[in-house]
PDB file of N, CA and C in Angstrom:
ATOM      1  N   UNK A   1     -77.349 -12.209 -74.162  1.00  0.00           N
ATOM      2  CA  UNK A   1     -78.653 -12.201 -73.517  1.00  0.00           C
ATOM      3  C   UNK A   1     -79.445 -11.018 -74.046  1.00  0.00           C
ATOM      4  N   UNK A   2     -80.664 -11.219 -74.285  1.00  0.00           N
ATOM      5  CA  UNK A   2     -81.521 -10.051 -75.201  1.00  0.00           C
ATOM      6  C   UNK A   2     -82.399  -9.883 -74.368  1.00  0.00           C
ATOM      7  N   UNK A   3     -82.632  -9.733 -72.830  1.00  0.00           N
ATOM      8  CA  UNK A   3     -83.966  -9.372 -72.125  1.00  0.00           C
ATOM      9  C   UNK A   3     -84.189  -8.049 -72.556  1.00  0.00           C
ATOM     10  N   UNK A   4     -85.565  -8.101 -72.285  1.00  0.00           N
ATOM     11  CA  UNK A   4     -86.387  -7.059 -73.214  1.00  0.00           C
ATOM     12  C   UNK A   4     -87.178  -6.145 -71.631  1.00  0.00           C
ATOM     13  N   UNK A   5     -86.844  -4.898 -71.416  1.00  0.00           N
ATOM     14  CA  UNK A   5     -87.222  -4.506 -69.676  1.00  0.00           C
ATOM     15  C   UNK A   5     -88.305  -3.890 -70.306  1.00  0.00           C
ATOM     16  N   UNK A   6     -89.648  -4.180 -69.279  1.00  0.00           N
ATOM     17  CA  UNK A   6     -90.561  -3.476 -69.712  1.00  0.00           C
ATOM     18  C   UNK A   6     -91.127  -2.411 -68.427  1.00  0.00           C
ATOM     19  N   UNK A   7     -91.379  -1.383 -68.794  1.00  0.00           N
ATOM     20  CA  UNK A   7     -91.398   0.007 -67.799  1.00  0.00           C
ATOM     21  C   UNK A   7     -92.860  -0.628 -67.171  1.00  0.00           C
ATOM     22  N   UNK A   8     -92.552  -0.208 -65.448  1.00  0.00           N
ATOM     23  CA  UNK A   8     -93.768  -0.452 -65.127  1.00  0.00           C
ATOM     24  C   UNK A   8     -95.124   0.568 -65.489  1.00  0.00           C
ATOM     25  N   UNK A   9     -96.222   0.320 -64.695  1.00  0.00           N
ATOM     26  CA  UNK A   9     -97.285   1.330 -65.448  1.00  0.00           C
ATOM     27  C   UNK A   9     -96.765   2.712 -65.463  1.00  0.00           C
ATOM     28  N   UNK A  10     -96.094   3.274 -63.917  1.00  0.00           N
ATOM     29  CA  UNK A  10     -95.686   4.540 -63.473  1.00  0.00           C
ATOM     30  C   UNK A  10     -94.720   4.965 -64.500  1.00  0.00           C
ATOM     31  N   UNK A  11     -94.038   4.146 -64.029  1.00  0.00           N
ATOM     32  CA  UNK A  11     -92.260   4.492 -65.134  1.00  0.00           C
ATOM     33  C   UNK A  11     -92.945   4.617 -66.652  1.00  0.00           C
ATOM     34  N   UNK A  12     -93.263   4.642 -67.136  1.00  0.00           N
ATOM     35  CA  UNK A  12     -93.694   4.582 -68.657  1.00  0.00           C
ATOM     36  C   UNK A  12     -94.618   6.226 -68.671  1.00  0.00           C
ATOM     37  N   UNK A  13     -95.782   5.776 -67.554  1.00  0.00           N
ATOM     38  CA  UNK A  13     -96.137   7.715 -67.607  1.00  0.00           C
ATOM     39  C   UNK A  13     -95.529   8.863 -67.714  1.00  0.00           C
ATOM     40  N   UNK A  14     -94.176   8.437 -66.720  1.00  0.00           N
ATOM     41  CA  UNK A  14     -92.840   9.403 -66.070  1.00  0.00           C
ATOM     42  C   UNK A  14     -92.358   9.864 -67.674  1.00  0.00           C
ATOM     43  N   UNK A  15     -91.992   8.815 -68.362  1.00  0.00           N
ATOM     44  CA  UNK A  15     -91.550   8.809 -69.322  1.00  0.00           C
ATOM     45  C   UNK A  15     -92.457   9.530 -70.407  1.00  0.00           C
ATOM     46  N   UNK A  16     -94.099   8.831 -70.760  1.00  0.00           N
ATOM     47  CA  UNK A  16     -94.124   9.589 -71.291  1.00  0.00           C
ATOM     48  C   UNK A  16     -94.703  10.923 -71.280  1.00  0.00           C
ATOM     49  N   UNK A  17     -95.029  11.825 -69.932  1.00  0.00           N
ATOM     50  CA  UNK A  17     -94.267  12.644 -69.714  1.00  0.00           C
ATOM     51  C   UNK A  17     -93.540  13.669 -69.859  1.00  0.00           C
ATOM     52  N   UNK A  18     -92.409  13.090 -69.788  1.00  0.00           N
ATOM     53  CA  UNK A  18     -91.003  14.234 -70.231  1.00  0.00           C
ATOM     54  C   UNK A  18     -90.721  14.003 -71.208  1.00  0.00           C
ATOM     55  N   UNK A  19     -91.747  12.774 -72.653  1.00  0.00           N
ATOM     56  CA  UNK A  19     -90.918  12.975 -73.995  1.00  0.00           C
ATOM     57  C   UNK A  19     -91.994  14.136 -74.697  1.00  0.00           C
ATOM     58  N   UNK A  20     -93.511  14.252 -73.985  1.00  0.00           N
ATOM     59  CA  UNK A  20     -94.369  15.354 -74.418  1.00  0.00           C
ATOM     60  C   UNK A  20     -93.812  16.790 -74.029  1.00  0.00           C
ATOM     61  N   UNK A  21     -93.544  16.879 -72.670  1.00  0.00           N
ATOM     62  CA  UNK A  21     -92.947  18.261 -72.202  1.00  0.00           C
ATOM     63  C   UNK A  21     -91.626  18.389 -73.279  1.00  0.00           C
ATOM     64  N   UNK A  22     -90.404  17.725 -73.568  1.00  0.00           N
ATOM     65  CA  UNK A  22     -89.616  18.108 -73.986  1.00  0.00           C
ATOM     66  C   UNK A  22     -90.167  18.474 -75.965  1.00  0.00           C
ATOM     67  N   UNK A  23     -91.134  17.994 -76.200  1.00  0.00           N
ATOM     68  CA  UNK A  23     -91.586  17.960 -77.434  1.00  0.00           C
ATOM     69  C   UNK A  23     -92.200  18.978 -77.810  1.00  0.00           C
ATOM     70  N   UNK A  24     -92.919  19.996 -76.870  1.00  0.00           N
ATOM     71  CA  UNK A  24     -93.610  21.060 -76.334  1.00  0.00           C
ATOM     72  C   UNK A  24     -92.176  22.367 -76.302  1.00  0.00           C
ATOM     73  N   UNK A  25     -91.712  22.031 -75.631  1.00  0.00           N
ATOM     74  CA  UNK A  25     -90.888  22.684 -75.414  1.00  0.00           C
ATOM     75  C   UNK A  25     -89.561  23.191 -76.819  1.00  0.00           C
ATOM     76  N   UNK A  26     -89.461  22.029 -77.289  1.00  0.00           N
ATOM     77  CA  UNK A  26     -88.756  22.316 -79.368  1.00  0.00           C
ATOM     78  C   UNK A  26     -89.684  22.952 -80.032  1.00  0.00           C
ATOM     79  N   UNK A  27     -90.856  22.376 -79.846  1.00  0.00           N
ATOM     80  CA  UNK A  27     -91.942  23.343 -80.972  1.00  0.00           C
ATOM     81  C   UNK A  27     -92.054  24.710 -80.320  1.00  0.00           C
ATOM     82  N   UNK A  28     -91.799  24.674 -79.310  1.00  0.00           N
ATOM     83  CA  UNK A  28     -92.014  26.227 -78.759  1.00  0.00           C
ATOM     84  C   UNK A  28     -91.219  27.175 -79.631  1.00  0.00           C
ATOM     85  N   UNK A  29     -89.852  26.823 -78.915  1.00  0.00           N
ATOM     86  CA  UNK A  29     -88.660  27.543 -79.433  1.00  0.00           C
ATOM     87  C   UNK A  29     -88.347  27.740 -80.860  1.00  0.00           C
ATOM     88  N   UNK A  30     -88.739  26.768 -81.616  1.00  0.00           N
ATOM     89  CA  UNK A  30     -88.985  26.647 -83.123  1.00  0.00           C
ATOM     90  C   UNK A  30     -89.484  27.593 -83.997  1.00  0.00           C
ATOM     91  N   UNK A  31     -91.200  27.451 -83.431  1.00  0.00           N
ATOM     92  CA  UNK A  31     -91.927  28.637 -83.222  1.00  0.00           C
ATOM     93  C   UNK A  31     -91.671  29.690 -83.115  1.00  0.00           C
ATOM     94  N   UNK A  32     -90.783  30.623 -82.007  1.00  0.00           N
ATOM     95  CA  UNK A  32     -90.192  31.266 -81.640  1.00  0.00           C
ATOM     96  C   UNK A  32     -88.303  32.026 -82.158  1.00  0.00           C
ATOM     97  N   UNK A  33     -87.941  31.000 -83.285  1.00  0.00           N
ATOM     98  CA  UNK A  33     -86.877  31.304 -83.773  1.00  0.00           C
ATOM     99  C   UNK A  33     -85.795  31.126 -82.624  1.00  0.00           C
ATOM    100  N   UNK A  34     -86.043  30.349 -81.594  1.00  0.00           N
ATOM    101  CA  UNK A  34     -84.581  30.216 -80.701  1.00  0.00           C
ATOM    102  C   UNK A  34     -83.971  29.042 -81.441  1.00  0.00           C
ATOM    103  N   UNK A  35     -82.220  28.967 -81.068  1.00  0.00           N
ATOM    104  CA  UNK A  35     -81.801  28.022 -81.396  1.00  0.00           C
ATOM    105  C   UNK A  35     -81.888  26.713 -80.017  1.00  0.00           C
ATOM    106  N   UNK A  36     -81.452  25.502 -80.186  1.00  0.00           N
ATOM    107  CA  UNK A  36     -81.162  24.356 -79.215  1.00  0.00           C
ATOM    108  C   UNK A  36     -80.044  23.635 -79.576  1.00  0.00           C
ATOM    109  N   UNK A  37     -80.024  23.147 -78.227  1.00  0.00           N
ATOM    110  CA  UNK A  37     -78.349  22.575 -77.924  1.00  0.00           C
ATOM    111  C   UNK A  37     -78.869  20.943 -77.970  1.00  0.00           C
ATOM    112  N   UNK A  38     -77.651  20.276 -78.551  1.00  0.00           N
ATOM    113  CA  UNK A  38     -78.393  18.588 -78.527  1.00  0.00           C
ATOM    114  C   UNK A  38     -76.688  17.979 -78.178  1.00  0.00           C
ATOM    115  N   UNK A  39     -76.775  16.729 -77.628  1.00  0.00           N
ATOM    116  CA  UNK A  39     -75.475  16.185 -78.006  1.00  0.00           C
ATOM    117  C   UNK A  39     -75.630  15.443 -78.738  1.00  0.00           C
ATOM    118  N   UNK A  40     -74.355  15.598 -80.065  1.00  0.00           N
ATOM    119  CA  UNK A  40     -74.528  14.150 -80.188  1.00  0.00           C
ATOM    120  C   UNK A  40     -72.687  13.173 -80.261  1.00  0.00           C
ATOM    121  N   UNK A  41     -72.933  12.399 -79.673  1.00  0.00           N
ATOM    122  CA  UNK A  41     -71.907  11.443 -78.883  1.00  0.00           C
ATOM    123  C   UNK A  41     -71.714  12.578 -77.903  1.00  0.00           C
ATOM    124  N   UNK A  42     -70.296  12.972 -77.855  1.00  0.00           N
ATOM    125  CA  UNK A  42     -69.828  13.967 -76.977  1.00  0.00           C
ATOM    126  C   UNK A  42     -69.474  15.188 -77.243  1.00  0.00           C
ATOM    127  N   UNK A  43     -70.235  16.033 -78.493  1.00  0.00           N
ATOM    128  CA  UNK A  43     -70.265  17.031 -78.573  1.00  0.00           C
ATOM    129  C   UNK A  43     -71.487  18.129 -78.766  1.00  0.00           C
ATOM    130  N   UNK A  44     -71.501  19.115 -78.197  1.00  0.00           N
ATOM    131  CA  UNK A  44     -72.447  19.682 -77.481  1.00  0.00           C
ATOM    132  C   UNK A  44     -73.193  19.941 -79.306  1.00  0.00           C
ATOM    133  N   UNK A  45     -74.168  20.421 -80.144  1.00  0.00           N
ATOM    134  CA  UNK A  45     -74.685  21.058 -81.139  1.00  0.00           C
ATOM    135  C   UNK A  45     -75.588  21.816 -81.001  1.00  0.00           C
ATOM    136  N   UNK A  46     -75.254  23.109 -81.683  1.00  0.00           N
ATOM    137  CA  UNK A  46     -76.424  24.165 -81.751  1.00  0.00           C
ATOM    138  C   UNK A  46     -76.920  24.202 -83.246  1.00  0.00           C
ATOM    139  N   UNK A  47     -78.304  24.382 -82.634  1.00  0.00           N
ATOM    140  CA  UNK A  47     -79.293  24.105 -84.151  1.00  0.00           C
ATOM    141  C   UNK A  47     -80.154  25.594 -84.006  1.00  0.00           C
ATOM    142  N   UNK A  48     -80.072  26.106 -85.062  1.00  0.00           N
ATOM    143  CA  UNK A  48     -80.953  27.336 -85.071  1.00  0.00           C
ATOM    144  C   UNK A  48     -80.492  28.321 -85.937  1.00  0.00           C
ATOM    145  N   UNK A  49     -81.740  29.310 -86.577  1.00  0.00           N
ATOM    146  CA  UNK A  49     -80.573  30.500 -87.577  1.00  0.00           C
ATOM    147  C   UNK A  49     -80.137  31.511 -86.367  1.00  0.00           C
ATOM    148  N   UNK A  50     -80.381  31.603 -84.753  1.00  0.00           N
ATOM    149  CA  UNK A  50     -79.781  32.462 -84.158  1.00  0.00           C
ATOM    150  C   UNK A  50     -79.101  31.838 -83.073  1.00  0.00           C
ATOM    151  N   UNK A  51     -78.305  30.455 -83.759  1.00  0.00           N
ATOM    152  CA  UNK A  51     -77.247  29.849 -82.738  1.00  0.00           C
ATOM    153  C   UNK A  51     -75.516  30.417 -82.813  1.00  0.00           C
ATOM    154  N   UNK A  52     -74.731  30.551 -81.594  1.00  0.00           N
ATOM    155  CA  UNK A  52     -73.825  31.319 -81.847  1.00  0.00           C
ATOM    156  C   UNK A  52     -72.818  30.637 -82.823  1.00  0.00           C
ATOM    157  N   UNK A  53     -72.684  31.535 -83.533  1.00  0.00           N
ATOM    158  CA  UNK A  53     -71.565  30.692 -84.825  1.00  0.00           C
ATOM    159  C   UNK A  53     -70.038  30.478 -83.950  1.00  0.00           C
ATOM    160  N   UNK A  54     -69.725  31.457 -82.908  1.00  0.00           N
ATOM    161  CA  UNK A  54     -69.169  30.540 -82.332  1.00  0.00           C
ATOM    162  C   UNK A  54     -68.839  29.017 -81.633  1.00  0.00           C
ATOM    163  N   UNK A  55     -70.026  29.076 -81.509  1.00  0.00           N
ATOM    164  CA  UNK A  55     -70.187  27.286 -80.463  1.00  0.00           C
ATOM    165  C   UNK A  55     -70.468  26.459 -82.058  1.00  0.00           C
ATOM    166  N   UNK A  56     -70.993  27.193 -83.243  1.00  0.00           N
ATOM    167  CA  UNK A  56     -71.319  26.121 -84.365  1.00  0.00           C
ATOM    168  C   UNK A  56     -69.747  25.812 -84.547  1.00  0.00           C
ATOM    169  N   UNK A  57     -69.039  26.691 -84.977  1.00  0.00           N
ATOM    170  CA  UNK A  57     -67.904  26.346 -85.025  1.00  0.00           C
ATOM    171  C   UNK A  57     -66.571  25.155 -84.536  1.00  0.00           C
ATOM    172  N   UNK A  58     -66.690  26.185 -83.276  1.00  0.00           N
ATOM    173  CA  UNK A  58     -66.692  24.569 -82.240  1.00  0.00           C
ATOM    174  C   UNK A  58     -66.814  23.162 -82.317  1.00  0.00           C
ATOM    175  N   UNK A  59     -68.123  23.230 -82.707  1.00  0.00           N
ATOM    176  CA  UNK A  59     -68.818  22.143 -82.851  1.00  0.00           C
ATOM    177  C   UNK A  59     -68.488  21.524 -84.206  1.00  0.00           C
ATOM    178  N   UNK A  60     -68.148  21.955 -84.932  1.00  0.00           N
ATOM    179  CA  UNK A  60     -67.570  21.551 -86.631  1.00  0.00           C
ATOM    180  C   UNK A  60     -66.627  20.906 -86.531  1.00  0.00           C
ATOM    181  N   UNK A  61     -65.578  21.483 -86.048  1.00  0.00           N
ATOM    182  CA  UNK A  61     -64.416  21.758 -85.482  1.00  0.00           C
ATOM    183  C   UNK A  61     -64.012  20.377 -84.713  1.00  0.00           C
ATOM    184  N   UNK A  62     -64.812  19.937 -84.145  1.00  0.00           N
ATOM    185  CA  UNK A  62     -64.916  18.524 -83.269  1.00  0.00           C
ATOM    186  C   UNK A  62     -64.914  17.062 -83.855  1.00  0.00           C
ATOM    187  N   UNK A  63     -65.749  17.466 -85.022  1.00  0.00           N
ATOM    188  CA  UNK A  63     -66.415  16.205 -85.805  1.00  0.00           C
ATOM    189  C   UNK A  63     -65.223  15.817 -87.018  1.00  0.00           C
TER     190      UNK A  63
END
């Protein structure tokens, strides 16, 4: 079954939203030289030149 859900008017604002705030919020830090944390599947990733090479490690380490 391929139904296709379509967000009502609200739900779609909500949404988009928190994909501008969170988009705002990367360019900030970017800007700013912080690093960020992302998952991807189930492991945590730090992206940045001042992310701890410990957790990069970690994170290598996983994959």
């Amino acid at each position: 079954m391929n139904a296709t859900l379509t967000p009502s008017p609200e739900t779609q604002a909500m949404l988009d939203s928190l994909q501008q705030a969170v988009a705002q919020t990367l360019e900030r830090k970017k800007r700013l030289g912080q690093y960020v944390v992302f998952w991807d599947h189930n492991t945590p990733i730090a992206v940045g030149d001042d992310a701890p090479k410990s957790f990069q490690t970690k994170a290598q380490e996983n994959k």
